[in-house]
N, C-alpha and C. Protein backbone atom coordinates (compact mmCIF):
# COMPACT_ATOMS: atom_id res chain seq x y z
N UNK A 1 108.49 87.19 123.92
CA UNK A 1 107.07 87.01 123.69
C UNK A 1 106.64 87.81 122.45
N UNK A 2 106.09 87.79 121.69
CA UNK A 2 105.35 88.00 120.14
C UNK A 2 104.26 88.98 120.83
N UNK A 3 104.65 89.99 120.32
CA UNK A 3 103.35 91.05 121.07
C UNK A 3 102.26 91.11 119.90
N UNK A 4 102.58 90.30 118.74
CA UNK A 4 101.51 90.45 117.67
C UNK A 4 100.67 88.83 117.80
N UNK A 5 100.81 88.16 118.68
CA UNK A 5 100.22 86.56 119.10
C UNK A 5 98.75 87.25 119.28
N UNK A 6 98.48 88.45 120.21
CA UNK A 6 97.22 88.54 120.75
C UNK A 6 96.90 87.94 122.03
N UNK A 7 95.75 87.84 122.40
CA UNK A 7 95.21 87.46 123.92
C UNK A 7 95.75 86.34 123.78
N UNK A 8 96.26 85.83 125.06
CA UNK A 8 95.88 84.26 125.38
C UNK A 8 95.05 83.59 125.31
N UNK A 9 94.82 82.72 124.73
CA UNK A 9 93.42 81.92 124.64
C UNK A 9 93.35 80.69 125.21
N UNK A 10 91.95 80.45 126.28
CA UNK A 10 92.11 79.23 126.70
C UNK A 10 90.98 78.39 125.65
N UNK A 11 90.79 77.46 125.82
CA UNK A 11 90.46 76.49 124.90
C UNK A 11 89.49 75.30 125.14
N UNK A 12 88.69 74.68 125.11
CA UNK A 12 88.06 73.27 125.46
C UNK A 12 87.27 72.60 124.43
N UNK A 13 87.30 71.47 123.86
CA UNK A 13 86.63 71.21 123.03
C UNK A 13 85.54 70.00 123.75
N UNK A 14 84.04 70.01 123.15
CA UNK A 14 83.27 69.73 124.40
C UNK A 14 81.98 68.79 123.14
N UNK A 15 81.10 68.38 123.68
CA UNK A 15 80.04 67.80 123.20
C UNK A 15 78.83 67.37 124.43
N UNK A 16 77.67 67.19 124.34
CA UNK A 16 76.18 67.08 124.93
C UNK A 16 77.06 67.02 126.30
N UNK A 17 77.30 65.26 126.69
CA UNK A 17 77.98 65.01 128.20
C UNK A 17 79.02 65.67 128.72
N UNK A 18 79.48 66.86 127.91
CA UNK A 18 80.36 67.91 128.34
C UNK A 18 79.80 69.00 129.42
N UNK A 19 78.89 69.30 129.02
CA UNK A 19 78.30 70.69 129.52
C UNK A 19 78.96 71.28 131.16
N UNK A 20 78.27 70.35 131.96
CA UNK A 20 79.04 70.62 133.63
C UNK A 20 80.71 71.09 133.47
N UNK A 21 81.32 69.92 132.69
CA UNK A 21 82.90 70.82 132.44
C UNK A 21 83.17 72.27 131.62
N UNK A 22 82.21 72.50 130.99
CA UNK A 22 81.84 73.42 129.98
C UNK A 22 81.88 74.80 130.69
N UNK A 23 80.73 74.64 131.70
CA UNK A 23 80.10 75.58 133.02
C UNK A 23 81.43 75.68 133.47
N UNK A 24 82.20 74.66 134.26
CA UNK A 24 83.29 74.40 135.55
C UNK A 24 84.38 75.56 134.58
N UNK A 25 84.45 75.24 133.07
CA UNK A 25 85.63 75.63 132.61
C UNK A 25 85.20 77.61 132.63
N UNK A 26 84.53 77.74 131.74
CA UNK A 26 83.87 79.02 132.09
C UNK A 26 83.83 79.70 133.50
N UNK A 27 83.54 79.00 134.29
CA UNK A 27 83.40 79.96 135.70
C UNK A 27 84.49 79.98 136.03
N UNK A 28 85.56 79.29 136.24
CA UNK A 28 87.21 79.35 136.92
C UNK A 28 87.85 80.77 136.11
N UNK A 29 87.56 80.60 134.55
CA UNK A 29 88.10 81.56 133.53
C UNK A 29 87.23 83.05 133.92
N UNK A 30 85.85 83.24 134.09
CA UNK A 30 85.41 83.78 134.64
C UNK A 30 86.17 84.67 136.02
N UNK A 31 86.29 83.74 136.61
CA UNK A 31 86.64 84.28 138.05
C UNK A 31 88.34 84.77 138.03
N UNK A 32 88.74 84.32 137.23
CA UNK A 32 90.60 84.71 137.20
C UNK A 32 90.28 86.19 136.24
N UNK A 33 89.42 86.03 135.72
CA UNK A 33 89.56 87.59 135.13
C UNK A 33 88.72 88.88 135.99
N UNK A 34 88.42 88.49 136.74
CA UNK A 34 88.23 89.43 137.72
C UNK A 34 86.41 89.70 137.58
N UNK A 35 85.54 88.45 137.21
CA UNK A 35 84.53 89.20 137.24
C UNK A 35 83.54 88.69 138.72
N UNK A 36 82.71 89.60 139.03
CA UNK A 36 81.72 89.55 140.10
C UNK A 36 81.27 88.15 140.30
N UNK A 37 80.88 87.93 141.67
CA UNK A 37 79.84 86.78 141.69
C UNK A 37 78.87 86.24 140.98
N UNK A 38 77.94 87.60 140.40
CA UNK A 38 77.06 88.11 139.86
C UNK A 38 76.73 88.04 138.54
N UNK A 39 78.32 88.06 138.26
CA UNK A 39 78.44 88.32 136.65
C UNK A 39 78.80 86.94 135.95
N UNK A 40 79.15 86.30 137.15
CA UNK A 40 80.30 85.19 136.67
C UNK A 40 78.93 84.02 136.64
N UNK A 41 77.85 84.04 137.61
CA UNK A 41 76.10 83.69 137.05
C UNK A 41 76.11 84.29 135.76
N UNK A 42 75.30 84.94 135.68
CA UNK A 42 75.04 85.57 134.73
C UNK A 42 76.12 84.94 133.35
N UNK A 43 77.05 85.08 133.10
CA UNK A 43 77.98 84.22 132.09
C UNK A 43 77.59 82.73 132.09
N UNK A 44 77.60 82.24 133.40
CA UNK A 44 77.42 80.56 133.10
C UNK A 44 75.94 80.24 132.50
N UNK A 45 75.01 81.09 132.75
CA UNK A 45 73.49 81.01 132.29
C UNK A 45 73.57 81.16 131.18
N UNK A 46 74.58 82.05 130.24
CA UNK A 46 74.78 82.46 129.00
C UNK A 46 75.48 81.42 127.81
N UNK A 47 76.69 81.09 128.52
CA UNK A 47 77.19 80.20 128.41
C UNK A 47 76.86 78.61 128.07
N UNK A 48 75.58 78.32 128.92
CA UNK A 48 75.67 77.05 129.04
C UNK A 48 74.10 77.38 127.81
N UNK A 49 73.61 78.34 127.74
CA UNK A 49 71.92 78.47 126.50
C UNK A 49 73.32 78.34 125.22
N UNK A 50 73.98 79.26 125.30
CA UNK A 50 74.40 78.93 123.74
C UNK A 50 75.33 77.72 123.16
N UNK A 51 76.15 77.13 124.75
CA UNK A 51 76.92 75.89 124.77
C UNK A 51 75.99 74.41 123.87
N UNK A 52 74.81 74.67 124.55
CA UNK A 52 73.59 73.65 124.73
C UNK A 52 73.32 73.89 123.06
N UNK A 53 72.81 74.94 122.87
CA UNK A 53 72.44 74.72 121.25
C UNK A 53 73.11 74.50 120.57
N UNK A 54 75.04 74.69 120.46
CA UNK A 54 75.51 74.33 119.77
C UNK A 54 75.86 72.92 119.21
N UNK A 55 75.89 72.36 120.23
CA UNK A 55 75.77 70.71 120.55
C UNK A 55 74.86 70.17 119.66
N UNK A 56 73.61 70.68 119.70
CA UNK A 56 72.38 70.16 119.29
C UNK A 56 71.69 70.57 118.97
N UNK A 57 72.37 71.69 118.20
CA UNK A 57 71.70 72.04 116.73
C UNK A 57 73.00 72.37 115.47
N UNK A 58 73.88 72.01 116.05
CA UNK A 58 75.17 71.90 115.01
C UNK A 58 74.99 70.67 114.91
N UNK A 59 76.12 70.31 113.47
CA UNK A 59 75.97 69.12 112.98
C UNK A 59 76.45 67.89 113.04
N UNK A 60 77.74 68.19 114.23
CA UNK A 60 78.53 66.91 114.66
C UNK A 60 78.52 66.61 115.94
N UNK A 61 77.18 67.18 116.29
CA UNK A 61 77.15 67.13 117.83
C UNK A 61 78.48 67.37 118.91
N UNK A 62 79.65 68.10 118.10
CA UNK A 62 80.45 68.50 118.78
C UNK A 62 81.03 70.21 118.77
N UNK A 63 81.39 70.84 119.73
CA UNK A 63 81.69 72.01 119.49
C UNK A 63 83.01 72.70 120.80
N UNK A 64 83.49 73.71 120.33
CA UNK A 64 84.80 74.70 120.44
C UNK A 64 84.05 75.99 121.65
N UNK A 65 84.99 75.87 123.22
CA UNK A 65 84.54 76.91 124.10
C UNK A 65 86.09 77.74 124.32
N UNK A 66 85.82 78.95 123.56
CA UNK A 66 87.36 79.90 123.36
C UNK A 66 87.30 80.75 124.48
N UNK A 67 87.93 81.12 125.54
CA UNK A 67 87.57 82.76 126.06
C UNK A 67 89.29 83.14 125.61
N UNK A 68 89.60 84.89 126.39
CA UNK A 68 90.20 85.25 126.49
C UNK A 68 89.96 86.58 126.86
N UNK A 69 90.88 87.82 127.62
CA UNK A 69 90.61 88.80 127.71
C UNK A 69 90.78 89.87 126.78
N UNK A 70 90.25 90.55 126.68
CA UNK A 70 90.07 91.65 125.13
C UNK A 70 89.60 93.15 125.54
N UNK A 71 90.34 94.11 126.13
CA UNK A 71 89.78 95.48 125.69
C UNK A 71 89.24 95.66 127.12
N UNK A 72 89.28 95.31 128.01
CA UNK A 72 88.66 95.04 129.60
C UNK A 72 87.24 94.46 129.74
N UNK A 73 87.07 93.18 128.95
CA UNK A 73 86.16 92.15 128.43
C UNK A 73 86.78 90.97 129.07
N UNK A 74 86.09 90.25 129.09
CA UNK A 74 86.33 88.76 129.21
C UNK A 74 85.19 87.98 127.69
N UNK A 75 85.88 87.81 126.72
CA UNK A 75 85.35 87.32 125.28
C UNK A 75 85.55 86.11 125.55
N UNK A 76 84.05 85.49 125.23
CA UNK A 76 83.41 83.70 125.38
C UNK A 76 83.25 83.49 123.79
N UNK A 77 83.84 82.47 123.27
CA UNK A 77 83.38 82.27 121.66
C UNK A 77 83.04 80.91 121.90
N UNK A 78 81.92 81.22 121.19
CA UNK A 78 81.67 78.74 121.25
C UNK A 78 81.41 78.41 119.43
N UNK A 79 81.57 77.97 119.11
CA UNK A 79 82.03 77.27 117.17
C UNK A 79 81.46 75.73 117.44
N UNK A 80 80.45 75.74 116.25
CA UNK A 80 80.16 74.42 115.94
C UNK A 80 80.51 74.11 114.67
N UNK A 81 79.87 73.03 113.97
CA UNK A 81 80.00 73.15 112.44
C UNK A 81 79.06 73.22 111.80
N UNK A 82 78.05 73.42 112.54
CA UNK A 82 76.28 74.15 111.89
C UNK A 82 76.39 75.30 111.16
N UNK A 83 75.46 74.93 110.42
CA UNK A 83 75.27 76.38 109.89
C UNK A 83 74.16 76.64 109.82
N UNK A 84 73.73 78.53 109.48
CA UNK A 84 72.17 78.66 109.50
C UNK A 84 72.34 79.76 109.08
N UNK A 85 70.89 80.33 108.76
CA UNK A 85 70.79 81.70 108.18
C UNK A 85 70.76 82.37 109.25
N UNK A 86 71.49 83.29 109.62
CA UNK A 86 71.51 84.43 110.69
C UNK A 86 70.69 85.67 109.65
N UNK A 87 69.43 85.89 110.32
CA UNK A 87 68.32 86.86 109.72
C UNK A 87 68.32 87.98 110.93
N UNK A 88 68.30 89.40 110.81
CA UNK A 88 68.21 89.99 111.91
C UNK A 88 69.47 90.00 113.19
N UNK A 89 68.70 90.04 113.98
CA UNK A 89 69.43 90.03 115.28
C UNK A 89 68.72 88.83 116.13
N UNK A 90 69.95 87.72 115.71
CA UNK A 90 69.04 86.88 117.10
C UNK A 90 68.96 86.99 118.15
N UNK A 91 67.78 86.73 119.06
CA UNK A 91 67.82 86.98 119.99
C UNK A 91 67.47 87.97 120.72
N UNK A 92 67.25 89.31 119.60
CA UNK A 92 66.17 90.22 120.06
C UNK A 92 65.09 90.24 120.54
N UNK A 93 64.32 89.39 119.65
CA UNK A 93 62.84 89.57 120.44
C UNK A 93 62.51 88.26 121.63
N UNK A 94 61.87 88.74 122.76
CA UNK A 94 61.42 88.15 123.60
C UNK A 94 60.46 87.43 123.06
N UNK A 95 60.65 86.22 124.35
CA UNK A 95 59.75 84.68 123.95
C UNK A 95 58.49 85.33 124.08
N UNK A 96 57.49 84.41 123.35
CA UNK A 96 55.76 84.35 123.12
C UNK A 96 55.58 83.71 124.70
N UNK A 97 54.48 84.54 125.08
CA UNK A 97 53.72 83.95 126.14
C UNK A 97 53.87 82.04 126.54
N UNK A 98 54.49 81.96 127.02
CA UNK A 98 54.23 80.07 127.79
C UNK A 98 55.06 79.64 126.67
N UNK A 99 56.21 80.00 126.13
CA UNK A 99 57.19 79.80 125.02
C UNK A 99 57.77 78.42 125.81
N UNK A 100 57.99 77.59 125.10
CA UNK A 100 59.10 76.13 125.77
C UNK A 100 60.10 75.91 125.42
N UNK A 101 60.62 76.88 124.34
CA UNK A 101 61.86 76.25 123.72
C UNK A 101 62.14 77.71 122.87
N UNK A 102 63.01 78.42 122.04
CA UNK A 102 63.49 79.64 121.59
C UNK A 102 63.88 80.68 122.29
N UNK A 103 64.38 80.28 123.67
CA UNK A 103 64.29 81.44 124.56
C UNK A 103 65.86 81.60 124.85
N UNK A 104 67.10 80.62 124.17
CA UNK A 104 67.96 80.51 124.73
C UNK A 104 69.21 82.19 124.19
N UNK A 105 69.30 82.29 123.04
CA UNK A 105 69.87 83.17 122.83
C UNK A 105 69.18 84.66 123.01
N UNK A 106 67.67 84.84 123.23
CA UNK A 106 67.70 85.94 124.13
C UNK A 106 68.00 86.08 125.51
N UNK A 107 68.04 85.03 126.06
CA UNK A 107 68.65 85.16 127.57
C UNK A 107 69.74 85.54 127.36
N UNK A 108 70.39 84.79 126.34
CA UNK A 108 72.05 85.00 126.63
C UNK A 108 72.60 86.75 126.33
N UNK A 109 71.52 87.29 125.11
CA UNK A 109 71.93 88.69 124.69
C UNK A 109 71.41 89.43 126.06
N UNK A 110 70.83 89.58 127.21
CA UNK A 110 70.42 90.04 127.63
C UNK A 110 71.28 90.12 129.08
N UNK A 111 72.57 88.81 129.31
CA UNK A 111 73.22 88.65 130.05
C UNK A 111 74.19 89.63 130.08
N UNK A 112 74.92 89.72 128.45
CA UNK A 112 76.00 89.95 127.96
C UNK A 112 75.77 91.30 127.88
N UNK A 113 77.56 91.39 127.53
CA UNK A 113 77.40 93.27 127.27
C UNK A 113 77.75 93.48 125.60
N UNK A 114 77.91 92.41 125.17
CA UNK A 114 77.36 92.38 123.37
C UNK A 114 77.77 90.81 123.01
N UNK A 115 76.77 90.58 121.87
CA UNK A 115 77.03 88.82 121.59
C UNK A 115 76.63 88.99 119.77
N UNK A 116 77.31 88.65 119.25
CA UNK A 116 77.68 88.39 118.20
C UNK A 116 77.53 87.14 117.22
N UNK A 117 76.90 86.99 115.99
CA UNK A 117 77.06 85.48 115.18
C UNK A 117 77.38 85.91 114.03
N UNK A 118 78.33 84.23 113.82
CA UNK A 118 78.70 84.65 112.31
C UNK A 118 78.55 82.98 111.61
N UNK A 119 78.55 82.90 110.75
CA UNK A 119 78.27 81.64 109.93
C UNK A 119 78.60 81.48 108.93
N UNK A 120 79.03 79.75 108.03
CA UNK A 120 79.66 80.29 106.91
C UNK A 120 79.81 78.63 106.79
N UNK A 121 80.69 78.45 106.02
CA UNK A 121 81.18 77.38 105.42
C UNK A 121 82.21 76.44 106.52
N UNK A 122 82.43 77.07 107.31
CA UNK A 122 83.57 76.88 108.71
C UNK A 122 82.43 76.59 109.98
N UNK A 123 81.26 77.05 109.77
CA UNK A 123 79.90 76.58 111.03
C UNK A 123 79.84 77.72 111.52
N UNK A 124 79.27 78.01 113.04
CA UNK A 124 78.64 78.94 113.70
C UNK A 124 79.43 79.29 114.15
N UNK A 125 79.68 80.73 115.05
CA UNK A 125 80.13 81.02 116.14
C UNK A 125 79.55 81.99 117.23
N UNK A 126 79.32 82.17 117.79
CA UNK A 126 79.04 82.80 118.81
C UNK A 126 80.05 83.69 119.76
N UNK A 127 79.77 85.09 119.68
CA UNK A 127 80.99 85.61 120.58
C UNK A 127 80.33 86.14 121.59
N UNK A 128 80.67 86.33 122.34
CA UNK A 128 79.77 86.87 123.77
C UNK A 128 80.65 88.06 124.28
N UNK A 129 80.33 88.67 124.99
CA UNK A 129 81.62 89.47 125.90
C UNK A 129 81.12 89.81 126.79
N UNK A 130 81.78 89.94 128.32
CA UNK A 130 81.61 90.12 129.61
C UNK A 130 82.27 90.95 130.03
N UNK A 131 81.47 92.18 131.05
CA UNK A 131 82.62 93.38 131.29
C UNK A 131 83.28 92.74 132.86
N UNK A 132 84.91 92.78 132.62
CA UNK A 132 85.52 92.30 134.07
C UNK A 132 85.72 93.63 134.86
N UNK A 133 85.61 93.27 135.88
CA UNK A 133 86.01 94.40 136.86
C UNK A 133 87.39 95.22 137.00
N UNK A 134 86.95 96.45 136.92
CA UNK A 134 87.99 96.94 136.84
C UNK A 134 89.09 97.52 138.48
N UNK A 135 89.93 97.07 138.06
CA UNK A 135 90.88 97.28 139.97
C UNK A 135 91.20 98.37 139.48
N UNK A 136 91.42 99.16 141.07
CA UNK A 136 91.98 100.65 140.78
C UNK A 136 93.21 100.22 141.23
């Protein structure tokens, strides 16, 4: 085995009528890495706000759901081929009073135990990370 390969990575490539497999794929990956009931909510709520925008607000209406374990994390990456100006920190500030729509990537930063964007000529990505439980 190549100890310089890195994590295992599982993989799904997904679009709009994906999502439910999106969730299904996430929570199984979720749950084999050891995280809570609790947490493993909490991820699919996260999961499925930034799954959802990537779809449809990237530009081929199709997009990339990476995890793997990292550092005693469970790391969620989702890649579209959108691009955008990343200004600030998205997702910092909380929605405006009776808000209907911009609320998805502060939920998700607020799930996570850090979430990350990067953008470029290659599209979006999104990294998320989830703390797994640790066994004694």
């Amino acid at each position: 085995m190549n100890e310089d390969a890195g994590p295992p990575v599982k993989e799904l490539a997904f679009r709009l009528p994906d999502l439910p497999e999106v969730r299904h794929f996430a929570a199984i990956h979720a749950r084999d890495a050891g995280l809570t009931e609790e947490s493993v909510g909490d991820l699919l709520i996260a999961v499925n706000e930034v799954a959802t925008n990537a779809v449809t607000h990237g530009t081929s209406g199709k997009a990339r759901l990476r995890v793997w374990n990292e550092q005693g994390d469970l790391v969620v990456e989702i890649h579209d081929e959108g691009r955008w100006n990343v200004v600030g920190r998205p997702g910092s500030a909380a929605p405006t009073p009776y808000a209907t729509h911009g609320m998805g990537l502060w939920v998700a930063r607020k799930l996570t135990n850090g979430i990350t964007f990067r953008t470029g000529h290659e599209g979006s990505t999104v990294t998320m990370r989830f703390a797994r439980r640790r066994l004694r």
